[in-house]
C-alpha atoms as a PDB file:
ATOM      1  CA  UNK A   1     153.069 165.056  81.515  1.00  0.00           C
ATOM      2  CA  UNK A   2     151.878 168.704  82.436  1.00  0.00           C
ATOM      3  CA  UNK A   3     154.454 170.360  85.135  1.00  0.00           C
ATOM      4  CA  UNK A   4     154.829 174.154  86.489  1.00  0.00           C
ATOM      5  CA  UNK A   5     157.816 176.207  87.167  1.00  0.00           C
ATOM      6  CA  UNK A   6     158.929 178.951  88.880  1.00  0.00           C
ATOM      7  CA  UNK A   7     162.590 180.420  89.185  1.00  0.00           C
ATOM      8  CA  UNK A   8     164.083 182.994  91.204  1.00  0.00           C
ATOM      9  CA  UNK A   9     167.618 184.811  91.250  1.00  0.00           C
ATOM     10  CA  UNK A  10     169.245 186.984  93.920  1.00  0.00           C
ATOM     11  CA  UNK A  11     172.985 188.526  94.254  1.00  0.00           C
ATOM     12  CA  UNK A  12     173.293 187.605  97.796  1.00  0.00           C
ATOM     13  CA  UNK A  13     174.244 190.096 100.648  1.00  0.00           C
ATOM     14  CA  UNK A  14     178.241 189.836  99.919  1.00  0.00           C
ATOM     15  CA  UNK A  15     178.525 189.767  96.099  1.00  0.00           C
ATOM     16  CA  UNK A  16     178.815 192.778  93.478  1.00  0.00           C
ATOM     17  CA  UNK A  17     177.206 191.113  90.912  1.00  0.00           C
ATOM     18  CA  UNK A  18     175.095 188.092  89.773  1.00  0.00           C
ATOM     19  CA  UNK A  19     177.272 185.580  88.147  1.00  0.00           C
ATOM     20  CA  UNK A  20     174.377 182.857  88.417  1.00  0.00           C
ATOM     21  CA  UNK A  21     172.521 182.143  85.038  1.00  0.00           C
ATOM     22  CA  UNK A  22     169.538 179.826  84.391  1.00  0.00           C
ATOM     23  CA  UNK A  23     166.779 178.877  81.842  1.00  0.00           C
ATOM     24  CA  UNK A  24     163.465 177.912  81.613  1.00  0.00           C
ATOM     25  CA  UNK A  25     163.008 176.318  78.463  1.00  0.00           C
ATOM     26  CA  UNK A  26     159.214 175.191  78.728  1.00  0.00           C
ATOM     27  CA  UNK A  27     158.839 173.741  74.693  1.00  0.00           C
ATOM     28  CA  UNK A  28     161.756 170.990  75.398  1.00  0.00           C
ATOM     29  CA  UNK A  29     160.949 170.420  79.237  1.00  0.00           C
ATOM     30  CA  UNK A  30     164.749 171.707  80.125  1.00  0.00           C
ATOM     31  CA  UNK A  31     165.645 173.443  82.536  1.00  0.00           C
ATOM     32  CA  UNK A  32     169.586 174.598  83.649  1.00  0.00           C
ATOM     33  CA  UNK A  33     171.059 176.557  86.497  1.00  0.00           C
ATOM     34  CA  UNK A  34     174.699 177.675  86.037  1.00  0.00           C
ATOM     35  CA  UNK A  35     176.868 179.567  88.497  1.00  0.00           C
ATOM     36  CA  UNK A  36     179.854 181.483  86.755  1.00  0.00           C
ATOM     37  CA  UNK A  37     183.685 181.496  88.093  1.00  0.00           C
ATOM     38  CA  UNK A  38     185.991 183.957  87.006  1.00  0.00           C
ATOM     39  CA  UNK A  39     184.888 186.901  88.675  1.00  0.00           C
ATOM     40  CA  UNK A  40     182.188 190.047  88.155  1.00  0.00           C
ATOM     41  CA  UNK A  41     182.227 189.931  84.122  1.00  0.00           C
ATOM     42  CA  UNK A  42     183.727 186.786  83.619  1.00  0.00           C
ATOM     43  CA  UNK A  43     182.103 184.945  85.463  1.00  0.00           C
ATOM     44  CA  UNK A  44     178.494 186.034  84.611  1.00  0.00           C
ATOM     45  CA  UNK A  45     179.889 185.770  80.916  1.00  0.00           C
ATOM     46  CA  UNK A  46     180.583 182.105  81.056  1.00  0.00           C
ATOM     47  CA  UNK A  47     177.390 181.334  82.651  1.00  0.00           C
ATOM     48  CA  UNK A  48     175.380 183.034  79.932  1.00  0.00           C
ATOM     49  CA  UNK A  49     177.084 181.739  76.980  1.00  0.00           C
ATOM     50  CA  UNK A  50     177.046 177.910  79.061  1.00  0.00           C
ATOM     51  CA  UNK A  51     173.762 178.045  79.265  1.00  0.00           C
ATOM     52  CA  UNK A  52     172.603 179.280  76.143  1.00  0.00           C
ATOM     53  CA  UNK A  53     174.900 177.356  74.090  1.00  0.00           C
ATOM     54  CA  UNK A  54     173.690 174.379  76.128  1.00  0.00           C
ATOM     55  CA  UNK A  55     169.842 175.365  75.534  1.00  0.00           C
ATOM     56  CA  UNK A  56     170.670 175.966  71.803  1.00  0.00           C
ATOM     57  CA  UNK A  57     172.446 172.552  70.861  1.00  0.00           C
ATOM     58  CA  UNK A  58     169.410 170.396  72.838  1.00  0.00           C
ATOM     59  CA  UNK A  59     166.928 172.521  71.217  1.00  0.00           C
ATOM     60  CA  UNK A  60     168.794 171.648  67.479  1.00  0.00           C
ATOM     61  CA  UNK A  61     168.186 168.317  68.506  1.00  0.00           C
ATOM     62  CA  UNK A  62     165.608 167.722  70.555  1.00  0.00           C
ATOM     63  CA  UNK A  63     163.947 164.404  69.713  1.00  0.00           C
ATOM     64  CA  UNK A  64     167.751 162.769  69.693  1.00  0.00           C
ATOM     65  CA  UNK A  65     169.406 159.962  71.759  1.00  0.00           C
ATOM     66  CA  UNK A  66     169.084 161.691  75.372  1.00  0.00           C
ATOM     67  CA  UNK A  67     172.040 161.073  76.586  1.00  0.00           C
ATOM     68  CA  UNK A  68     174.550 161.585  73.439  1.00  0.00           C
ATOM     69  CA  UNK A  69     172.552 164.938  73.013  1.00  0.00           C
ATOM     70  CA  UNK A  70     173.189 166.308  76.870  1.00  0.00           C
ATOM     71  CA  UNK A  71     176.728 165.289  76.224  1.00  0.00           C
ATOM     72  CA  UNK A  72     176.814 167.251  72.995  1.00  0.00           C
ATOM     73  CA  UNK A  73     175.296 170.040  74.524  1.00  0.00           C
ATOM     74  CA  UNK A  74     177.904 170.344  77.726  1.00  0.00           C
ATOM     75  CA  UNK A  75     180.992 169.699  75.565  1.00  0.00           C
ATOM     76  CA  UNK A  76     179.719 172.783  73.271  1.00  0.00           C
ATOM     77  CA  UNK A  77     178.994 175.260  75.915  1.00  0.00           C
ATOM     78  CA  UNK A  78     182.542 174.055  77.371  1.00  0.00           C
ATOM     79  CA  UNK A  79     184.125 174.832  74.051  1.00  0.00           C
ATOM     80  CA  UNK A  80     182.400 178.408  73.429  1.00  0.00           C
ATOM     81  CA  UNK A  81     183.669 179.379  76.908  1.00  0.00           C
ATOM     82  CA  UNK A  82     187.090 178.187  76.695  1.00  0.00           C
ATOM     83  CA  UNK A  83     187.160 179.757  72.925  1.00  0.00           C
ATOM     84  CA  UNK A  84     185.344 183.144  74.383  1.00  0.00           C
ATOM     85  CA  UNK A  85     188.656 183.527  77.023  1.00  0.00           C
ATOM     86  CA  UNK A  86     191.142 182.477  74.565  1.00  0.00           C
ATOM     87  CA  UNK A  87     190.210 185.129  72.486  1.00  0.00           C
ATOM     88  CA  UNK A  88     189.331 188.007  75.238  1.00  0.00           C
ATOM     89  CA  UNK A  89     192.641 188.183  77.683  1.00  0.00           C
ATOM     90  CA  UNK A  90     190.505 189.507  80.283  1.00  0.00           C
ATOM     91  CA  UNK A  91     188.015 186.392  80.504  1.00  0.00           C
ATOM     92  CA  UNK A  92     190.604 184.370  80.607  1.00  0.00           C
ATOM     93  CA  UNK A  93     190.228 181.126  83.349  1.00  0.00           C
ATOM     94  CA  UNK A  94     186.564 181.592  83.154  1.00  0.00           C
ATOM     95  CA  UNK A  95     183.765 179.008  83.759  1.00  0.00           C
ATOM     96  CA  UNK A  96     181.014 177.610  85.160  1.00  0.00           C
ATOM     97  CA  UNK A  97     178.921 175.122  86.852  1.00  0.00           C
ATOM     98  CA  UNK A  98     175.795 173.950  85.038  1.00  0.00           C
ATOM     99  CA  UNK A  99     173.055 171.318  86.142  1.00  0.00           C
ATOM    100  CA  UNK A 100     170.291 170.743  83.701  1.00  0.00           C
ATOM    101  CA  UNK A 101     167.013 168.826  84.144  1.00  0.00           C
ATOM    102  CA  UNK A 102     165.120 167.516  81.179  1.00  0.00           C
ATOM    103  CA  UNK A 103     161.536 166.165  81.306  1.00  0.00           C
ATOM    104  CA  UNK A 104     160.706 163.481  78.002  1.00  0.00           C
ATOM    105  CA  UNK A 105     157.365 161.939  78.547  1.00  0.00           C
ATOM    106  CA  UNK A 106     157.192 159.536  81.673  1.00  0.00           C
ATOM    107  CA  UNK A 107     161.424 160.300  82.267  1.00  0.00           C
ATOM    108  CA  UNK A 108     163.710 162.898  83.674  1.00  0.00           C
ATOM    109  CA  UNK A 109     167.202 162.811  82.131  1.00  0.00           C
ATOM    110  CA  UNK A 110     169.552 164.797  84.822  1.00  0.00           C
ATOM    111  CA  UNK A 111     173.174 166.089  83.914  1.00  0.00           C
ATOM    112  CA  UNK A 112     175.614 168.238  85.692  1.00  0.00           C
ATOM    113  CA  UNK A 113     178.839 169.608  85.861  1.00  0.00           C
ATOM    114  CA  UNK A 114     180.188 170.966  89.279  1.00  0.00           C
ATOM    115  CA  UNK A 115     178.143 171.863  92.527  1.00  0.00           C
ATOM    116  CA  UNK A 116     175.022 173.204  91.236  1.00  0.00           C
ATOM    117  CA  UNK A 117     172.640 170.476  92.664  1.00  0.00           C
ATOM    118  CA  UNK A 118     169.920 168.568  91.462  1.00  0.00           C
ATOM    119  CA  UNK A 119     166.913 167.670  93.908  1.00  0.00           C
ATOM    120  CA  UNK A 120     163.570 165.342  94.013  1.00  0.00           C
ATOM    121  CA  UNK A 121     160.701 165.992  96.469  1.00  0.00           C
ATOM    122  CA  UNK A 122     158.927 163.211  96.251  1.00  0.00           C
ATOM    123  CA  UNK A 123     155.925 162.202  98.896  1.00  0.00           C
ATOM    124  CA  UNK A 124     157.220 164.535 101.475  1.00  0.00           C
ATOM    125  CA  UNK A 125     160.662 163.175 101.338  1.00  0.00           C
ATOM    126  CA  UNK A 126     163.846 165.535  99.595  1.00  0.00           C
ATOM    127  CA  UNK A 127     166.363 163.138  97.951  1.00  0.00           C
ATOM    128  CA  UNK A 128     169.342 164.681  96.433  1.00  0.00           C
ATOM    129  CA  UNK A 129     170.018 163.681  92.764  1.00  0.00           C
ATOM    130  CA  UNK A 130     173.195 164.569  92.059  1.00  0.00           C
ATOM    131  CA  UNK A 131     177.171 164.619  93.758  1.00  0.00           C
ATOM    132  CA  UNK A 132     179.196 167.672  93.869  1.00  0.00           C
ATOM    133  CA  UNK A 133     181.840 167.833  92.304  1.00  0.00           C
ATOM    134  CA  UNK A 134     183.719 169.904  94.519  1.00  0.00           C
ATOM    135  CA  UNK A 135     187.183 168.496  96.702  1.00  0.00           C
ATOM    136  CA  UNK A 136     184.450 168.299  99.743  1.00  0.00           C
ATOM    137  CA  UNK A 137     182.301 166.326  97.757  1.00  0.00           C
ATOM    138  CA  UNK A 138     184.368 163.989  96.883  1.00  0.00           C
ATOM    139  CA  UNK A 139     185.772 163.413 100.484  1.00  0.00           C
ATOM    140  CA  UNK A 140     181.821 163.049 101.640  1.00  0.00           C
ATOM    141  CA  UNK A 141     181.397 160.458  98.704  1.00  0.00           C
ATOM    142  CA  UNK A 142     184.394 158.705 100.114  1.00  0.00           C
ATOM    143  CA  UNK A 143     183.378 158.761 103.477  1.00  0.00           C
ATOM    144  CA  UNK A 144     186.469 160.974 105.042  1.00  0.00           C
ATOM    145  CA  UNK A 145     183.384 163.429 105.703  1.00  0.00           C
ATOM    146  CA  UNK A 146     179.870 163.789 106.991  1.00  0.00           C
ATOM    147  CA  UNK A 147     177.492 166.330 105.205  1.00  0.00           C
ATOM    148  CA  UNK A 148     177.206 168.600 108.681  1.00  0.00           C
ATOM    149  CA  UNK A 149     181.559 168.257 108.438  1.00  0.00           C
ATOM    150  CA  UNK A 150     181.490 169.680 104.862  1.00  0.00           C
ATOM    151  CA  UNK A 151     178.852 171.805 105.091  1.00  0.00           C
ATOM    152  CA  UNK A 152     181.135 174.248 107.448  1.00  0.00           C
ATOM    153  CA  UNK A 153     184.691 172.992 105.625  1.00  0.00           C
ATOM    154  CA  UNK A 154     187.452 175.823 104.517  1.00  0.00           C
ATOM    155  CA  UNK A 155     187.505 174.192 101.234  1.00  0.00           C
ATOM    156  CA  UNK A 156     184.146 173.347 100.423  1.00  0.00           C
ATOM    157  CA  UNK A 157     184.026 175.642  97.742  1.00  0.00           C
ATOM    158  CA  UNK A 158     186.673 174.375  95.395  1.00  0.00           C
ATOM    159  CA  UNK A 159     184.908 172.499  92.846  1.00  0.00           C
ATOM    160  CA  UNK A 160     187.208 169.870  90.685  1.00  0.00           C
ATOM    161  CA  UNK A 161     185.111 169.856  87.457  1.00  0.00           C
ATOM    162  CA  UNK A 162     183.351 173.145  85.316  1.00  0.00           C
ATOM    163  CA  UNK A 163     182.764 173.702  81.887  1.00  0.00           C
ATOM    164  CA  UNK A 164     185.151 176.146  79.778  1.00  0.00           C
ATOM    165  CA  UNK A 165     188.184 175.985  82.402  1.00  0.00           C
ATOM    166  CA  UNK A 166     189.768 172.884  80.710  1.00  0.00           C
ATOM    167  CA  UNK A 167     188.898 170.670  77.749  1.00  0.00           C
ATOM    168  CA  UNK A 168     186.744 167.832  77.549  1.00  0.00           C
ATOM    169  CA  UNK A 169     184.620 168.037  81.011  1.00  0.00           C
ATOM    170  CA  UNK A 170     181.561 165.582  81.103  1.00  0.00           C
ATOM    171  CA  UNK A 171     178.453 165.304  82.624  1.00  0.00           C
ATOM    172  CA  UNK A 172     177.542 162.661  85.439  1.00  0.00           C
ATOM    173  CA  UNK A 173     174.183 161.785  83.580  1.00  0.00           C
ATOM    174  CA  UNK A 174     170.912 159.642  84.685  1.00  0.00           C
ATOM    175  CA  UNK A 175     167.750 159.346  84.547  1.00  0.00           C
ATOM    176  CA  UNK A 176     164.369 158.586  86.462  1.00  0.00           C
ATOM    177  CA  UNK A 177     160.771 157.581  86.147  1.00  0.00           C
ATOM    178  CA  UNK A 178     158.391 160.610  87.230  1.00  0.00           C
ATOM    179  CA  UNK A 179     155.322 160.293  89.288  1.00  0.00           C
ATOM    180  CA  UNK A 180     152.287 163.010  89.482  1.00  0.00           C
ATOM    181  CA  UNK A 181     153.470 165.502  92.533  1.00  0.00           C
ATOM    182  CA  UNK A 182     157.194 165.399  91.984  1.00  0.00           C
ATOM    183  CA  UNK A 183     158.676 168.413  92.531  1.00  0.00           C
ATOM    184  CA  UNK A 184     162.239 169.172  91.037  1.00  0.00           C
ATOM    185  CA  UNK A 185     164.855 171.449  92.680  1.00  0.00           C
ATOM    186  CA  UNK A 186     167.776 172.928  90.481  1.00  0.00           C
ATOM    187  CA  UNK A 187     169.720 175.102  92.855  1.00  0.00           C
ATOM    188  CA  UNK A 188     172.939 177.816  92.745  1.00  0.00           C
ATOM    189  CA  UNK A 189     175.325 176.357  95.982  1.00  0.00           C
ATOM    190  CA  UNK A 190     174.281 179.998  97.237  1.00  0.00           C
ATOM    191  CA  UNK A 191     170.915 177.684  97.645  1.00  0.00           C
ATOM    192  CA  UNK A 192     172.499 174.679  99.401  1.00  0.00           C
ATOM    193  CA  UNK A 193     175.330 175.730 101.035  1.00  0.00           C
ATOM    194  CA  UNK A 194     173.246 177.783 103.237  1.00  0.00           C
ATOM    195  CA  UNK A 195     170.702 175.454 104.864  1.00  0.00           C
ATOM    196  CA  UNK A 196     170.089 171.792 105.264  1.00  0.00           C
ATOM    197  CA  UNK A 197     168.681 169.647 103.026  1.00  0.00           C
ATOM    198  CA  UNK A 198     165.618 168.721 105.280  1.00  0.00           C
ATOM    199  CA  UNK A 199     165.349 172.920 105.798  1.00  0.00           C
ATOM    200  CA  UNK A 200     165.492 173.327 101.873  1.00  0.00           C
ATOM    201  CA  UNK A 201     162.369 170.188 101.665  1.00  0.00           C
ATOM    202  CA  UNK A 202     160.491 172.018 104.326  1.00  0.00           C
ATOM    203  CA  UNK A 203     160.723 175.487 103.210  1.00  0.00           C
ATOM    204  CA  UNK A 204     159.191 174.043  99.624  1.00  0.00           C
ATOM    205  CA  UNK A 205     156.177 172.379 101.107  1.00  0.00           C
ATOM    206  CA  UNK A 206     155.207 175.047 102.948  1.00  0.00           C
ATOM    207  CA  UNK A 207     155.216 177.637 100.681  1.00  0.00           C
ATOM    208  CA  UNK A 208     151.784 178.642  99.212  1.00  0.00           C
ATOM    209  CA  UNK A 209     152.562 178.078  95.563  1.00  0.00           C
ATOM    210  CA  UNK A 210     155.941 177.463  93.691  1.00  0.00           C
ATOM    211  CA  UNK A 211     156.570 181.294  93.508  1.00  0.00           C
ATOM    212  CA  UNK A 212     156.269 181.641  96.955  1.00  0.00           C
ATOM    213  CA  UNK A 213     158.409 178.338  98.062  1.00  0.00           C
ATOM    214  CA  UNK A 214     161.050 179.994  95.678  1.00  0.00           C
ATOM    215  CA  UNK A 215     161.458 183.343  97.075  1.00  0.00           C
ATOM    216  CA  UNK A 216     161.287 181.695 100.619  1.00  0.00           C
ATOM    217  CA  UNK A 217     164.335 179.757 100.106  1.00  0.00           C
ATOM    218  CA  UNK A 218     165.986 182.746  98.112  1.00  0.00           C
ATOM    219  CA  UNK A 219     164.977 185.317 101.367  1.00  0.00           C
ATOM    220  CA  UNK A 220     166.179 182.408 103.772  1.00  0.00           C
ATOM    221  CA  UNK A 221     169.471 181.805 102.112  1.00  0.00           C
ATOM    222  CA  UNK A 222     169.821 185.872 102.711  1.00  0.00           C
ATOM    223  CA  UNK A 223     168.971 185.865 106.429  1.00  0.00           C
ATOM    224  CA  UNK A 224     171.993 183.157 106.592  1.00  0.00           C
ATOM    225  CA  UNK A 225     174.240 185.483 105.634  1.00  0.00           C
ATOM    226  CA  UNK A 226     173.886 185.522 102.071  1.00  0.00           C
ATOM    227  CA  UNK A 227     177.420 184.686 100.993  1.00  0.00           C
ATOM    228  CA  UNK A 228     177.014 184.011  97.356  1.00  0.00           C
ATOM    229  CA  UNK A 229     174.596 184.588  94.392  1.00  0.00           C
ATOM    230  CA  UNK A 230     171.828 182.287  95.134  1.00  0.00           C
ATOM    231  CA  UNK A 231     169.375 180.991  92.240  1.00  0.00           C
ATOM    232  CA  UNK A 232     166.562 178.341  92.174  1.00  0.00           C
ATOM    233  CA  UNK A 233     164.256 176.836  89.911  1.00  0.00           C
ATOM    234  CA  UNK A 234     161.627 174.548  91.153  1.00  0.00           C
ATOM    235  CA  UNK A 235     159.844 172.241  88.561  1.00  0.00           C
ATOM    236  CA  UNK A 236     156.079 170.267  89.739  1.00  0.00           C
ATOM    237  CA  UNK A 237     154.640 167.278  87.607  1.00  0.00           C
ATOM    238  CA  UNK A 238     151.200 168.092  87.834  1.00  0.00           C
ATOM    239  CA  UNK A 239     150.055 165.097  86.345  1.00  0.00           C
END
């Protein structure tokens, strides 16, 4: 299936420096948006070498058993971070988020690590694909909050799972049929945590073009304040 994408990056109002990373891998259909912890270097270092060591081990292997290749690829970027601080004392606790979208044929294999999102607009409607995995998250997938609670919550950006900080972290993974129109959203939280989800579906459909619909939610994410490095990647079956 044919699709079109368009990305765009920003370093927010409050931030020094862009620790967000992404690719757009158009040969394999993948696609990733990480967003580095650490700090300034560090944390623009992990999300680099996440995402191209992620990239680079699909890419060795790209015709392979989807899901035990997305696995590979996470636990390898987690290693070459965790290996790159052990080694450098002053990357040391680095990591990252990462949430990948792969398009093979008629299916879309999803994976991520942390609160980088996933999204499907589909026939008007924005469904989110994916869970944070953040302490707020978790609470909202137990119930103990709504989304409007943990949108404003003190703690909403403490995220429980990243790649390179310990050992070992895997993917949630899944996997859907496409349909003609879809649009895919892969978004930094300096994306999410700044408007609503039906604000974020809106903002896409009315934008002229995917380049457009992407700086629009970029330059609104910045008129909210602009709190964190905010990155996007939108992704359009076009039949």
């Amino acid at each position: 299936m044919r699709f079109s994408v368009s990305a765009c990056t920003d370093v927010g109002r409050k931030r020094a420096a862009n620790e967000d990373s992404y690719a757009l891998c158009e040969k394999l259909g993948l696609f990733a948006v990480a967003d580095g912890l650490g700090g300034h270097v560090a944390g623009r270092r992990a999300s680099e070498l996440g995402v191209g060591t992620f990239v680079e081990t699909v890419g060795s292997d790209p015709n392979g058993h989807a899901p035990g290749v997305l696995r590979t690829a996470f636990a390898r970027a987690g290693w070459a971070i965790f290996e790159a601080a052990r080694i450098d004392a002053g990357l040391r606790g680095m990591g990252t988020t990462l949430a990948a979208l792969w398009l093979r044929g008629e299916e879309a294999w999803l994976a991520h690590a942390g609160d980088s999102r996933l999204y499907l607009l589909r026939a008007g409607r924005l469904v989110a694909l994916t869970l944070d995995h953040s302490v707020v998250g978790e609470r909202v997938a137990r119930g103990e909050l709504t989304i409007e609670q943990a949108r404003i919550h003190p703690g909403r950006h403490v995220i429980t799972r990243a790649l390179g900080v310990v050992h070992g972290v895997e993917p949630d993974l899944s996997s859907l049929r496409v349909q003609a129109g879809d649009v895919f959203v892969l978004c930094s939280d300096g994306v999410s945590s700044q408007m609503s989800d039906a604000e974020l579906g809106e903002t896409i459909e009315k934008g002229r073009d995917l380049a457009s619909a992407a700086a629009a939610l970029i330059a609104l994410a910045n008129a909210r304040g602009g709190d964190d490095n905010a990155t996007v990647i939108l992704v359009r079956l076009d039949g």
